[in-house]
Every structure is written in C-alpha cells, then in structure tokens.
N, C-alpha and C. Protein backbone atom coordinates (compact mmCIF):
# COMPACT_ATOMS: atom_id res chain seq x y z
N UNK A 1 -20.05 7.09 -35.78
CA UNK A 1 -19.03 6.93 -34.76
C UNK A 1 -17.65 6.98 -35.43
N UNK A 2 -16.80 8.01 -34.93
CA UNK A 2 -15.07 8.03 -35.41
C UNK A 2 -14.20 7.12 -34.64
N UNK A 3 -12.96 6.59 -35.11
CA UNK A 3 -12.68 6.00 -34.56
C UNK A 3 -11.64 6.76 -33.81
N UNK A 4 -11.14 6.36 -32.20
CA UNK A 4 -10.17 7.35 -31.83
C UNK A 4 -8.61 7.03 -31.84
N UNK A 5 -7.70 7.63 -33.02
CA UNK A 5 -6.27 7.38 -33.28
C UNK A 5 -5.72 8.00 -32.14
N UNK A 6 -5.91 8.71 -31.09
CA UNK A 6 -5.39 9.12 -29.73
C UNK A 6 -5.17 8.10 -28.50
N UNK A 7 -5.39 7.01 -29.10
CA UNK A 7 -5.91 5.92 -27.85
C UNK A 7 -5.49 5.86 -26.69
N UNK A 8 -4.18 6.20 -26.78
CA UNK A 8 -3.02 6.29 -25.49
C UNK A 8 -2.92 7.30 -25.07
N UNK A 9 -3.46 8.71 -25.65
CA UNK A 9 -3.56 10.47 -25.17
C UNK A 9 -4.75 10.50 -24.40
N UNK A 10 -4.52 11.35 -23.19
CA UNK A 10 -5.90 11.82 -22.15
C UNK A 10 -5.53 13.32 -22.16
N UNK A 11 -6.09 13.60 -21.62
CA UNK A 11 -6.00 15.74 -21.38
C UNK A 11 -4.57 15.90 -20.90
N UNK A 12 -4.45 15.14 -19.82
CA UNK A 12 -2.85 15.84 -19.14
C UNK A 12 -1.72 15.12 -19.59
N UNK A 13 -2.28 13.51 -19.73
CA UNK A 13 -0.78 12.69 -20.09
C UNK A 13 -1.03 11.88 -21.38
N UNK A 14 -0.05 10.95 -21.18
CA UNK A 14 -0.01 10.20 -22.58
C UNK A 14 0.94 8.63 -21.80
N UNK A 15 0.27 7.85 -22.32
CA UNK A 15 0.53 6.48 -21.72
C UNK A 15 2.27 5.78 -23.21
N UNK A 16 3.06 5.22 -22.53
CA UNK A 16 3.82 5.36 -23.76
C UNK A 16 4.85 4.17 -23.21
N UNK A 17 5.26 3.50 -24.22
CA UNK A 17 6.52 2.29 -23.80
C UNK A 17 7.68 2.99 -23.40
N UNK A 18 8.40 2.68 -22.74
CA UNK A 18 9.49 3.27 -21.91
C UNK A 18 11.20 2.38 -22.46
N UNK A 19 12.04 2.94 -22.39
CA UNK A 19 13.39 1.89 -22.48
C UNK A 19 13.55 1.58 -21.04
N UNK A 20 13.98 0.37 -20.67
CA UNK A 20 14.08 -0.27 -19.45
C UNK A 20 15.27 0.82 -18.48
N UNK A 21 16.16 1.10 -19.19
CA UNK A 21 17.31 1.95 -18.71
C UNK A 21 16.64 2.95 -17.99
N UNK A 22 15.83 3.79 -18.80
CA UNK A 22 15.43 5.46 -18.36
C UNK A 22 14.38 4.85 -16.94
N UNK A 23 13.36 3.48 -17.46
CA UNK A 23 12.51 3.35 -16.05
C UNK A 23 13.08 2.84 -15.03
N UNK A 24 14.43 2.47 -15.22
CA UNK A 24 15.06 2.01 -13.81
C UNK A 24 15.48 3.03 -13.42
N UNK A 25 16.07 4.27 -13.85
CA UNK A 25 16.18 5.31 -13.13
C UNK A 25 15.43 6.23 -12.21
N UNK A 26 14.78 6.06 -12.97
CA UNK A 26 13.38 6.41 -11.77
C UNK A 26 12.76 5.71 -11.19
N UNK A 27 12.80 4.36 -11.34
CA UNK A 27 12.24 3.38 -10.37
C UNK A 27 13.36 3.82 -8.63
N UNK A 28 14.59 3.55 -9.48
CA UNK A 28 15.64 3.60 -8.31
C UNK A 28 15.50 4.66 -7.58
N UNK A 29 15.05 6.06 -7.90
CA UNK A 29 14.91 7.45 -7.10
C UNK A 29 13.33 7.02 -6.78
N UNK A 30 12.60 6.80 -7.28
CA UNK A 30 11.41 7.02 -6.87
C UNK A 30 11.13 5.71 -5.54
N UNK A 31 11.84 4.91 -5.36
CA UNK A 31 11.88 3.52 -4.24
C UNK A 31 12.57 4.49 -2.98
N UNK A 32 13.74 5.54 -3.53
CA UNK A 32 14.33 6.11 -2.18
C UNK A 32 13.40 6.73 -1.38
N UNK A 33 12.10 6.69 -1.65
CA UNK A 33 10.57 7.49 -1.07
C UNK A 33 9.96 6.10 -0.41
N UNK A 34 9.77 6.32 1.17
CA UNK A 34 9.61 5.17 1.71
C UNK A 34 7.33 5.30 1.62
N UNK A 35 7.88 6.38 1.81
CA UNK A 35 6.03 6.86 1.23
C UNK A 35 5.27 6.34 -0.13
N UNK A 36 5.94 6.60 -1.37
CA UNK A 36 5.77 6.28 -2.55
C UNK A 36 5.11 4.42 -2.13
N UNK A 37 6.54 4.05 -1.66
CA UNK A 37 6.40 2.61 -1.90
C UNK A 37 5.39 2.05 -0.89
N UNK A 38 5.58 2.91 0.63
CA UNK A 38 4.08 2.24 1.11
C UNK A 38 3.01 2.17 0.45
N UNK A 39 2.55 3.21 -0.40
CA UNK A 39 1.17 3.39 -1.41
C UNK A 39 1.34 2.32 -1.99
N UNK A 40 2.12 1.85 -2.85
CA UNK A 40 2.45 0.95 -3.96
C UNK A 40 2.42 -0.86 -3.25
N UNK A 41 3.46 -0.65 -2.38
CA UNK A 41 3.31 -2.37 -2.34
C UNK A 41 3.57 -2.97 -0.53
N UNK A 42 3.15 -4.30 -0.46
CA UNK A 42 2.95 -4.74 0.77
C UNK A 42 4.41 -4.95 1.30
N UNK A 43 5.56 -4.88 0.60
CA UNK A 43 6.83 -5.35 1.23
C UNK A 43 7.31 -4.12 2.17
N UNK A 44 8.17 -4.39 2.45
CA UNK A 44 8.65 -3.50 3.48
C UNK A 44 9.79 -2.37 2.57
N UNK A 45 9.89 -1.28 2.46
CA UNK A 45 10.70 -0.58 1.75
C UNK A 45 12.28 -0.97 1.81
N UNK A 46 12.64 -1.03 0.59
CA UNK A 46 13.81 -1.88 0.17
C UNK A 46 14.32 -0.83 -0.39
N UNK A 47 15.91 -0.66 -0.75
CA UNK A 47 16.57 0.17 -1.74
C UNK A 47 17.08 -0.91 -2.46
N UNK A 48 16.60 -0.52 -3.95
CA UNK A 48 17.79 -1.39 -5.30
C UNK A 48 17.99 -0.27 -5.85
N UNK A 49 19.16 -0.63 -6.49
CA UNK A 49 20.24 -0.13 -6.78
C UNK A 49 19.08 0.26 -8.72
N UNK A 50 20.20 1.19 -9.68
CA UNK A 50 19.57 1.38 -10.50
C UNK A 50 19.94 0.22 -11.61
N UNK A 51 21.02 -0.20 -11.50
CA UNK A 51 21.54 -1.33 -12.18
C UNK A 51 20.57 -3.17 -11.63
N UNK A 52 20.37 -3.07 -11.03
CA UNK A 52 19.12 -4.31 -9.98
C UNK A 52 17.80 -3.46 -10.84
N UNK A 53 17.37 -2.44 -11.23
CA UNK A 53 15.86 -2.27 -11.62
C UNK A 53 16.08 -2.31 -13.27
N UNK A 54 17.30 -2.30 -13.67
CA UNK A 54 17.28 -2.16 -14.96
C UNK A 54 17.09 -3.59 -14.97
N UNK A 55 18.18 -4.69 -14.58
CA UNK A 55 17.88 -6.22 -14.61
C UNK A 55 16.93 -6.56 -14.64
N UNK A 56 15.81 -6.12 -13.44
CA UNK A 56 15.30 -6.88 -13.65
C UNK A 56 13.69 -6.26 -14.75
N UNK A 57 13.85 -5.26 -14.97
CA UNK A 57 12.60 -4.81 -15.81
C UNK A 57 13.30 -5.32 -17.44
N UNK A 58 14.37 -5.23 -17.84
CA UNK A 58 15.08 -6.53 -18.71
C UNK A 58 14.44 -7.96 -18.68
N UNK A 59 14.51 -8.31 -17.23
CA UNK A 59 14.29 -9.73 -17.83
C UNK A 59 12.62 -10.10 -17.92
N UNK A 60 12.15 -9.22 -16.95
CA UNK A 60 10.48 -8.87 -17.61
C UNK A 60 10.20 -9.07 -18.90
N UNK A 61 10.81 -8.04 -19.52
CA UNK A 61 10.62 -7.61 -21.58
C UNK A 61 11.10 -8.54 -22.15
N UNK A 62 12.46 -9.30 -21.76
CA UNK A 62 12.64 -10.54 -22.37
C UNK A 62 11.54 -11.79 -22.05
N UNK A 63 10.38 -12.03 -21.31
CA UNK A 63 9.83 -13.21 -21.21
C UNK A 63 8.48 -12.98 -22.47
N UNK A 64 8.83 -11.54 -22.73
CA UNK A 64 7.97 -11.66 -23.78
C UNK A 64 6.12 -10.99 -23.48
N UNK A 65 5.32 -11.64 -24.29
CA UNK A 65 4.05 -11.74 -24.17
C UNK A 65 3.25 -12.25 -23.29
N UNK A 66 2.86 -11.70 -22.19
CA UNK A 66 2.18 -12.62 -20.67
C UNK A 66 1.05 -11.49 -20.52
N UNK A 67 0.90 -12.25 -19.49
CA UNK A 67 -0.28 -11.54 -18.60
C UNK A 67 -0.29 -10.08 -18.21
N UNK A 68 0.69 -9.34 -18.66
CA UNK A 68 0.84 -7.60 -18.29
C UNK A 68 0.82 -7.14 -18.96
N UNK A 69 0.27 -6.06 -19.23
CA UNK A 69 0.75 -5.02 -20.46
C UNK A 69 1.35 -3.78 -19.39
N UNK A 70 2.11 -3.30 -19.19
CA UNK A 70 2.52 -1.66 -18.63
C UNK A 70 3.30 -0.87 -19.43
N UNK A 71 3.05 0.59 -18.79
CA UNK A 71 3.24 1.60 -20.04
C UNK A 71 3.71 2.86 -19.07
N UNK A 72 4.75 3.36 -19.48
CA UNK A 72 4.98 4.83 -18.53
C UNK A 72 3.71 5.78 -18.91
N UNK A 73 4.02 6.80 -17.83
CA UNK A 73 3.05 7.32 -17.83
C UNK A 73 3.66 8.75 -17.82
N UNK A 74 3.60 9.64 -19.60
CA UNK A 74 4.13 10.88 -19.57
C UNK A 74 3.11 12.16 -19.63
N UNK A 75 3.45 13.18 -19.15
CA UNK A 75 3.15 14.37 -19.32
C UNK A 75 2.65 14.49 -20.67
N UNK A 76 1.86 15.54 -20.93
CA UNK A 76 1.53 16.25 -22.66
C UNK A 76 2.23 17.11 -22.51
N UNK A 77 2.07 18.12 -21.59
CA UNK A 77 2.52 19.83 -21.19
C UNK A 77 4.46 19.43 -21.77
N UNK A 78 4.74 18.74 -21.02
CA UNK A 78 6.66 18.75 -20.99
C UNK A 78 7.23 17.24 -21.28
N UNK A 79 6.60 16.47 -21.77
CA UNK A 79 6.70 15.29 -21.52
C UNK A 79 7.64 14.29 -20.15
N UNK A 80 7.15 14.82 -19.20
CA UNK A 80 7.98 14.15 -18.04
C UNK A 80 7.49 12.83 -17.76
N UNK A 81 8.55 11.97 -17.49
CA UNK A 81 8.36 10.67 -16.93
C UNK A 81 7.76 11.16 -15.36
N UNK A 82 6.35 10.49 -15.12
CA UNK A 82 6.04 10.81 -13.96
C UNK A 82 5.18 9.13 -13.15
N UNK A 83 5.43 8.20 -13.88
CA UNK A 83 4.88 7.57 -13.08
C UNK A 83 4.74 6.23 -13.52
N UNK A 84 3.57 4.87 -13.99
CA UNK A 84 3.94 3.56 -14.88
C UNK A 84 2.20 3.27 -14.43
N UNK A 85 1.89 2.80 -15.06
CA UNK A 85 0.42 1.82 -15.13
C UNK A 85 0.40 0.87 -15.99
N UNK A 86 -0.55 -0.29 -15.36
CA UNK A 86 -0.47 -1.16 -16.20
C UNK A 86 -1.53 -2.24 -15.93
N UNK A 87 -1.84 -3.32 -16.36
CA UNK A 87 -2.66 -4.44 -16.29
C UNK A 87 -1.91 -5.51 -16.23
N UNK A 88 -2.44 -6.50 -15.39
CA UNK A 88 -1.46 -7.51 -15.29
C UNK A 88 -2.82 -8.66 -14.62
N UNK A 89 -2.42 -10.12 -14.48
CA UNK A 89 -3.16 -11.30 -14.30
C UNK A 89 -4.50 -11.04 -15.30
N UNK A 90 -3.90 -10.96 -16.37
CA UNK A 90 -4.88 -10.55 -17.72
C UNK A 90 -5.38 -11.59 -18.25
N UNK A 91 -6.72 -11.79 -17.92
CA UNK A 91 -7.43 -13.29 -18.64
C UNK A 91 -7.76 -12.96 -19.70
N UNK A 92 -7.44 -13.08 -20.62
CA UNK A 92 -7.80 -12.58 -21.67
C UNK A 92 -9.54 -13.49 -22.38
N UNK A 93 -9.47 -14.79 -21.69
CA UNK A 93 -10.73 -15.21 -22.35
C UNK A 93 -11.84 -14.86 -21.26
N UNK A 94 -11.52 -14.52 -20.31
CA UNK A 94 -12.57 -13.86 -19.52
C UNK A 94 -13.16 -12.31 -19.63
N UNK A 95 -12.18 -11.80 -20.19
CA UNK A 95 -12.12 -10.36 -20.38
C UNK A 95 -11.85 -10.12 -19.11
N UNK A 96 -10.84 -10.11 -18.23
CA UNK A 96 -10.77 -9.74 -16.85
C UNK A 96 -9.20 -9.03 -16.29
N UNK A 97 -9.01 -8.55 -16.15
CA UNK A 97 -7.94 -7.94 -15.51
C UNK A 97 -7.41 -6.87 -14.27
N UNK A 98 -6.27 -6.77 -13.61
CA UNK A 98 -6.38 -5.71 -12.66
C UNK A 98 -5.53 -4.75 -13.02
N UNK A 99 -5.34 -3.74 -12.52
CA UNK A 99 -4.66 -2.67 -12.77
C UNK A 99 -4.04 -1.83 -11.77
N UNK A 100 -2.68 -1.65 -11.91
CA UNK A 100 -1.90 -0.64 -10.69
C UNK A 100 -1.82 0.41 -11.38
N UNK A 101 -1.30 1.50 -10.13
CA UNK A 101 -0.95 2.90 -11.29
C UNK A 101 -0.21 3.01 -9.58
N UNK A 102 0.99 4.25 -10.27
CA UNK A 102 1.43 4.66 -9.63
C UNK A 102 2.39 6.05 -10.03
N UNK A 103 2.20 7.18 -9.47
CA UNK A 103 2.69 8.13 -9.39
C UNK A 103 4.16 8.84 -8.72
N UNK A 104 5.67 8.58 -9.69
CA UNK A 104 6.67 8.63 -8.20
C UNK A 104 7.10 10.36 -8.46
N UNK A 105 6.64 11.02 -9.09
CA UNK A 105 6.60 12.39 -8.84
C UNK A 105 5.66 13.16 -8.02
N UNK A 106 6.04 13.09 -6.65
CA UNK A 106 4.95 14.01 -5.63
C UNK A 106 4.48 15.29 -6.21
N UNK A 107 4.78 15.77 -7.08
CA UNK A 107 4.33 17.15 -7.41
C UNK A 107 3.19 17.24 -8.04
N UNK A 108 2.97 15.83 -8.76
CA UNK A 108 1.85 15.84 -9.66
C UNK A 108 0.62 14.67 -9.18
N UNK A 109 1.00 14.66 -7.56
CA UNK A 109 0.22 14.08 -6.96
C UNK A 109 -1.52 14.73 -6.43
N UNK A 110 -2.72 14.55 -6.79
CA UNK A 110 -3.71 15.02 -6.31
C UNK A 110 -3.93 16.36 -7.11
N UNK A 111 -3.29 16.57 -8.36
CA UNK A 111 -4.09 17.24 -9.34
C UNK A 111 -4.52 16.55 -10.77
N UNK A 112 -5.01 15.70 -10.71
CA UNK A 112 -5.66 15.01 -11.75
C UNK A 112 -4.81 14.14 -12.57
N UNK A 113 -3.72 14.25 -13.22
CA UNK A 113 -2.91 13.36 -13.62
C UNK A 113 -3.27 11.57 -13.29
N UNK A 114 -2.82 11.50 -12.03
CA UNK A 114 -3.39 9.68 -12.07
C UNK A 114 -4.60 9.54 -12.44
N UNK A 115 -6.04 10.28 -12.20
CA UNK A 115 -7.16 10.16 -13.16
C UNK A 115 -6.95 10.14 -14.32
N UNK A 116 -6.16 10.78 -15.35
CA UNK A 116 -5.99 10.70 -16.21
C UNK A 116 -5.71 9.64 -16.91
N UNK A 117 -4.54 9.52 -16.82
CA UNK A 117 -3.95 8.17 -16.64
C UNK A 117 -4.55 6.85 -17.14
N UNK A 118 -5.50 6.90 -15.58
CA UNK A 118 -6.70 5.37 -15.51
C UNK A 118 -7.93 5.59 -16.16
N UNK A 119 -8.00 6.84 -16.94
CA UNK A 119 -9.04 6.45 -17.60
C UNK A 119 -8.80 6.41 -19.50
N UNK A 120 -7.03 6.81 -19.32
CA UNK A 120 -6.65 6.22 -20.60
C UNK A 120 -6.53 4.94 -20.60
N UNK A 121 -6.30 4.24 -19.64
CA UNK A 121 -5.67 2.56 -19.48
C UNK A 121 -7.01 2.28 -19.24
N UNK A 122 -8.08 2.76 -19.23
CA UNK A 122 -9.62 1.91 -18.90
C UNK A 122 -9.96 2.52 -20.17
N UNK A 123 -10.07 3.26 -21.00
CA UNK A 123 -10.05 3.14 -22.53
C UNK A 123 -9.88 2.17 -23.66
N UNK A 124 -7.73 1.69 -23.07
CA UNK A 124 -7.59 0.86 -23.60
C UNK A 124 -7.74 -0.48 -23.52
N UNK A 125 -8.46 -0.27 -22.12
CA UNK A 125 -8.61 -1.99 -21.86
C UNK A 125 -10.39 -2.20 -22.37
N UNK A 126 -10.84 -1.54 -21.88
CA UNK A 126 -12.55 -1.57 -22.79
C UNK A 126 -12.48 -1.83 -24.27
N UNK A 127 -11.48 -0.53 -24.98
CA UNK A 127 -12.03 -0.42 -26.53
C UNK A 127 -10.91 -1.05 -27.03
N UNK A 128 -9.57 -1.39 -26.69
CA UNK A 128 -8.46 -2.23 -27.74
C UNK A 128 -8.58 -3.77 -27.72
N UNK A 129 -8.75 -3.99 -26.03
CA UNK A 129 -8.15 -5.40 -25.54
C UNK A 129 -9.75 -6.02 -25.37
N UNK A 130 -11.07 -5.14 -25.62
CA UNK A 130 -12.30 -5.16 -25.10
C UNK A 130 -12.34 -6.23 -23.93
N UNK A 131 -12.01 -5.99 -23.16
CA UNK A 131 -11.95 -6.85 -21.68
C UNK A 131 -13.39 -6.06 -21.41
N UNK A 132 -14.13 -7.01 -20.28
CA UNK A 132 -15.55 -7.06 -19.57
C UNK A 132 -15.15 -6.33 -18.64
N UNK A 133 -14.09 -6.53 -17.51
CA UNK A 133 -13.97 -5.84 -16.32
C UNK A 133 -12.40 -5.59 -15.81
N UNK A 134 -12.25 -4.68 -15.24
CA UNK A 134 -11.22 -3.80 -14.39
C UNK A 134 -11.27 -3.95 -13.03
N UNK A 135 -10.40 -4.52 -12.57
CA UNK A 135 -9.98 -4.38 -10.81
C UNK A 135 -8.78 -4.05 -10.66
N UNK A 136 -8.97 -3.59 -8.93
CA UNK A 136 -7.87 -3.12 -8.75
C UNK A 136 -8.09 -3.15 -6.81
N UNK A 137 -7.02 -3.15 -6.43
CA UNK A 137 -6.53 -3.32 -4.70
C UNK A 137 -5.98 -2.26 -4.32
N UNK A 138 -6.57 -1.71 -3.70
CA UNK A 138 -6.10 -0.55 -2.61
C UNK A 138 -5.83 -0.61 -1.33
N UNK A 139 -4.79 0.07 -0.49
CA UNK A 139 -4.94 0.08 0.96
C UNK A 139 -5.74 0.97 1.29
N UNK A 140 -6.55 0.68 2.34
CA UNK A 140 -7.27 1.72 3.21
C UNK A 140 -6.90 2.62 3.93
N UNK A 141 -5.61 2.92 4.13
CA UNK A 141 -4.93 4.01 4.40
C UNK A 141 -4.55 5.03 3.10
N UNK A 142 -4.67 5.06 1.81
CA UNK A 142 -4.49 5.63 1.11
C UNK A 142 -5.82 6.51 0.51
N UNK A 143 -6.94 7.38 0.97
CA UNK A 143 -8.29 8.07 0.91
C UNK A 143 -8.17 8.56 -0.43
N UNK A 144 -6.82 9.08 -0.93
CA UNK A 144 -6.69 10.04 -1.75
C UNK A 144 -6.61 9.37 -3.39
N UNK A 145 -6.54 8.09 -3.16
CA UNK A 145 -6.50 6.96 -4.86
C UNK A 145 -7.70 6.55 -4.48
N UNK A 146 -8.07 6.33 -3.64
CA UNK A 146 -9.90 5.82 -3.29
C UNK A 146 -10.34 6.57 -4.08
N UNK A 147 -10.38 8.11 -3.75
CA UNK A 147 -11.02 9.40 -4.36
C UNK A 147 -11.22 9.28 -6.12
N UNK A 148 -9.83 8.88 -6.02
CA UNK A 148 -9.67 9.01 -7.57
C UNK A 148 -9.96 7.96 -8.55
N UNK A 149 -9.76 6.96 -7.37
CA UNK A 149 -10.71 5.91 -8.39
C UNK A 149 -12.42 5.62 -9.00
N UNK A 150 -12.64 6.27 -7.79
CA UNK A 150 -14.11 6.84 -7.37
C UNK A 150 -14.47 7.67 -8.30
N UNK A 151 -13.54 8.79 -8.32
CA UNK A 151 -13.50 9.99 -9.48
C UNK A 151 -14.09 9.34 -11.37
N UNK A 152 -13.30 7.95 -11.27
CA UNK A 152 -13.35 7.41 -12.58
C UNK A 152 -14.02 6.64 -12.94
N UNK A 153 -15.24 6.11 -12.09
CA UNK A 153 -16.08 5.06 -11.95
C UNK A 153 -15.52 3.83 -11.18
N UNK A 154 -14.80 3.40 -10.37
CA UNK A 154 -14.36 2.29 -9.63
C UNK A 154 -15.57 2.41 -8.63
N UNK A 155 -15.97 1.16 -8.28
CA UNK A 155 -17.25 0.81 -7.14
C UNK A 155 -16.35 -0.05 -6.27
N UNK A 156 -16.98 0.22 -5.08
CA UNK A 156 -16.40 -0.92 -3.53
C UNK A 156 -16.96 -2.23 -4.09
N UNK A 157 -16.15 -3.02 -4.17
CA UNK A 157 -16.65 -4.64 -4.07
C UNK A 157 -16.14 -5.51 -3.52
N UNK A 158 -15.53 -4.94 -2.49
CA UNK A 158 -14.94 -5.97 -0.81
C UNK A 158 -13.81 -5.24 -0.02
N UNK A 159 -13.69 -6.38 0.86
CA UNK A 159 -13.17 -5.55 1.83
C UNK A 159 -11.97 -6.72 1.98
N UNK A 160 -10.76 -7.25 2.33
CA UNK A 160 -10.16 -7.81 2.80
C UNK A 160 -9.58 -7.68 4.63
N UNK A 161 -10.14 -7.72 5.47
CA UNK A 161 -9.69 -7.25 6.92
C UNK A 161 -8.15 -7.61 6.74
N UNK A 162 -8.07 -6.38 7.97
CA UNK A 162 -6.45 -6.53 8.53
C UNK A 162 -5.66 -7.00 7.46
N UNK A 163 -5.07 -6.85 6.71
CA UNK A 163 -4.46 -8.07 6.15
C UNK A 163 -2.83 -7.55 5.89
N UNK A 164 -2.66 -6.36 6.44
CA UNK A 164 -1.81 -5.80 6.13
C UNK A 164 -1.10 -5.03 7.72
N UNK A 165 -0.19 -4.99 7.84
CA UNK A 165 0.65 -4.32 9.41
C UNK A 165 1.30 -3.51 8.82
N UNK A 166 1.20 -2.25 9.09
CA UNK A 166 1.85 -1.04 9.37
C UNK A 166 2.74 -0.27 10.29
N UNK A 167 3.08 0.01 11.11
CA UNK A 167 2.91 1.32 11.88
C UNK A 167 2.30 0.79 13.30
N UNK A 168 2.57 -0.06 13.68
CA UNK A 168 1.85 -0.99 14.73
C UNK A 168 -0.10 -1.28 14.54
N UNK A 169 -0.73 -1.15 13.32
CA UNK A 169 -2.07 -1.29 13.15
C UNK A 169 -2.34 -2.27 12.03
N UNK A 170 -3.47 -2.99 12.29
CA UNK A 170 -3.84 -3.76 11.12
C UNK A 170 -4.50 -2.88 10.16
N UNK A 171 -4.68 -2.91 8.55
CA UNK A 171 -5.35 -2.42 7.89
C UNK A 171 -5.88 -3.38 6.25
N UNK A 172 -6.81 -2.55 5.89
CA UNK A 172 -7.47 -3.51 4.99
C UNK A 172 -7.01 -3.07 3.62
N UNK A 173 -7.36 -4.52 2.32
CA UNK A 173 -7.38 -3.98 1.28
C UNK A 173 -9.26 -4.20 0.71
N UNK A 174 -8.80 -2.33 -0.03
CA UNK A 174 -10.24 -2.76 -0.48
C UNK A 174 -10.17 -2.85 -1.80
N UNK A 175 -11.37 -4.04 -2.80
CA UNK A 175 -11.15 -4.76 -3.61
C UNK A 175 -12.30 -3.21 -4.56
N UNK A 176 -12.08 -2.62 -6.00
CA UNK A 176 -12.61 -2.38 -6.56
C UNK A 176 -12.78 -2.26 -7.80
N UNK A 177 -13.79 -2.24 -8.36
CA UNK A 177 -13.87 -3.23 -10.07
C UNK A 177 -14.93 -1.86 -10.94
N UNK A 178 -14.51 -1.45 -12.34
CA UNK A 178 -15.15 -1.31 -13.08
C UNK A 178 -15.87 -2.02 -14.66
N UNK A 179 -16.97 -2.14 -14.54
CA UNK A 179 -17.34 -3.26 -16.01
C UNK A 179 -17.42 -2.28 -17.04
N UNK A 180 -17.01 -2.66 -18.21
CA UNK A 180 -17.15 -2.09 -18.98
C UNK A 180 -18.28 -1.71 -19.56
N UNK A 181 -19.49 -1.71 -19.56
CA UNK A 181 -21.14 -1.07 -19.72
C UNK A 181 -20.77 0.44 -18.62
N UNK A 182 -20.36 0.20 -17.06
CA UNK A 182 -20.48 1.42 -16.17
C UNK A 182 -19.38 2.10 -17.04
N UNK A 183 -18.13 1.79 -17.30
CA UNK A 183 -16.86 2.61 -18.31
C UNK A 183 -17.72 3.42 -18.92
N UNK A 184 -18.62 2.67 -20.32
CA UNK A 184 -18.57 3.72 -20.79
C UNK A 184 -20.35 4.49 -20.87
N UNK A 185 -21.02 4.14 -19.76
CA UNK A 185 -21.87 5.26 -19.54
C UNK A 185 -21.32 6.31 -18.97
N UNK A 186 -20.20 5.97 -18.19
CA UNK A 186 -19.64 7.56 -17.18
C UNK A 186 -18.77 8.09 -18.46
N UNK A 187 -18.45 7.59 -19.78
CA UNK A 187 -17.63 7.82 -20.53
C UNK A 187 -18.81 9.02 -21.44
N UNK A 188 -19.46 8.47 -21.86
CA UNK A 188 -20.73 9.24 -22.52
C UNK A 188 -21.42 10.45 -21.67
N UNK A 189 -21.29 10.38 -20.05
CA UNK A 189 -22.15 11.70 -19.48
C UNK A 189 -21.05 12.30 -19.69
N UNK A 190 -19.50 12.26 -19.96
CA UNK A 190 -18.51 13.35 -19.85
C UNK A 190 -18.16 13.63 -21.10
N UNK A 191 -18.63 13.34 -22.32
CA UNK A 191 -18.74 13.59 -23.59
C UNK A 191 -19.03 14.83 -24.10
C-alpha cells in the first residue's frame, strides 16, 4: 500500500485554505444569488456587505482550533475559486462529524465538481482525521445534491418533517450519513 501525498487533489478540484479577504469576496457575490443561499441555509436571504464577510470569517480564524475544519474549493483545469466545504460539530473522540459543501459558481453546477469535492473531504476525513462517520442535512427540495450525494455513497437515515417554510409549503430535511467501512468499499470498486 502507497501512501497518498495528493490528499487534498480529486480529478477536477483541489480542496485548499483560502485568505479570508479573497473568500469574502465571493461569499459577498455569491449571497447576491437568492437561489445559491436557499440550497445552503434555513435563514431567509440576507445581503452582507464584503467588508461584514471578511469580519466575520476573521473572527472565525482567530478563535483558532474548534470543531470545523473548511477549505475552498478550487479548480485543477484554471484554478478558480468555485465554492467552500467543510466539517464542522467534529467529535473528534467519537469519530463523528457533518459536512456542508457548497457550490457559488452556477456554471460548474451538476457536472461533477461537488462530487468531487466530497469525496476529497470524505478522504480526508476517513484517512487523515480517521473519523468513523460522515453526515450531512439536506433540503428536500434540492434532488440534484441528493443525486450527488448518492453518487458518493451517502445513505437516507431520516427524515425531519416540515421543518422548514418556503414558498408557502412545508418541507423536510433529510438526514444522510456515510461510515467509513461503506467509504472505502465504494472507494476500492472505483479503483
């Protein structure tokens, strides 16, 4: 067995620390997408400013060592900033953690890239941080990160009803987890 010095490289991207400056800039354009941010989070779409995302992803990096690790998420082909993933409520003596990803370049939406991505950050969370298991929360209005989580080994393991208002409709989050044994058998049939 070799060991792999690529740890953070997948086929399309490359997972990589960011300066707070450059990710507030694109945090700030990529929030002006009221779409983006429905995918992403339960609040109601907000505009901050780029100087408010630099603050506060600053005072993030200043608290130091916690429960998150996140990492931009660049291109190989051109190296473009296209997006951020990460792990966060990281037990570390459980081996347990969840994981967001998010994509704020529509262009590189639904051709493989966010697979990519999550199965570099389920790499590094199996073989660096050797964590037991991976979760992660989805809305049920979003089919197309279902797909792709699906794509990477993520299994259904609940349902949360309604829990969320939209658009005048209730909708659910669904809860899904990969262990690290399923990681890396689907890791070995694609070998």
């Amino acid at each position: 067995m070799t060991m792999n010095n690529d740890l953070l490289h997948g086929e399309l991207v490359r997972l990589a620390a960011e300066n707070p400056e450059v990710m507030a800039g694109h945090f700030s354009r990529w929030n002006q997408d009221a779409g983006w941010v429905r995918f992403l989070d339960t609040e109601p779409s907000r505009l901050l400013s780029e100087k408010k995302w630099k603050e506060w992803l600053e005072k993030d990096l200043e608290k130091g060592p916690s429960d998150q690790i996140f990492f931009a998420i660049r291109t190989l082909e051109d190296d473009t900033l296209i997006g951020f993933i990460g792990l966060f409520d990281l037990f570390m003596q459980h081996g347990d953690a969840f994981v967001a990803i998010a994509l704020g370049e529509r262009k590189y939406w639904g051709k493989g890239y966010g697979a990519d991505a999550m199965r570099v950050m389920l790499g590094y969370a199996f073989s660096e941080l050797n964590l037991r298991r991976v979760s992660l929360i989805v809305f049920e209005y979003n089919p197309r990160a279902i797909r792709s989580y699906e794509k990477v080994g993520f299994v259904h393991e609940g349902r949360i009803r309604e829990v969320l208002q939209r658009d005048g409709k209730r909708w659910d989050f669904l809860y899904m987890g990969i262990l690290r044994e399923e990681w890396l058998a689907k890791e070995s049939m694609t070998s």
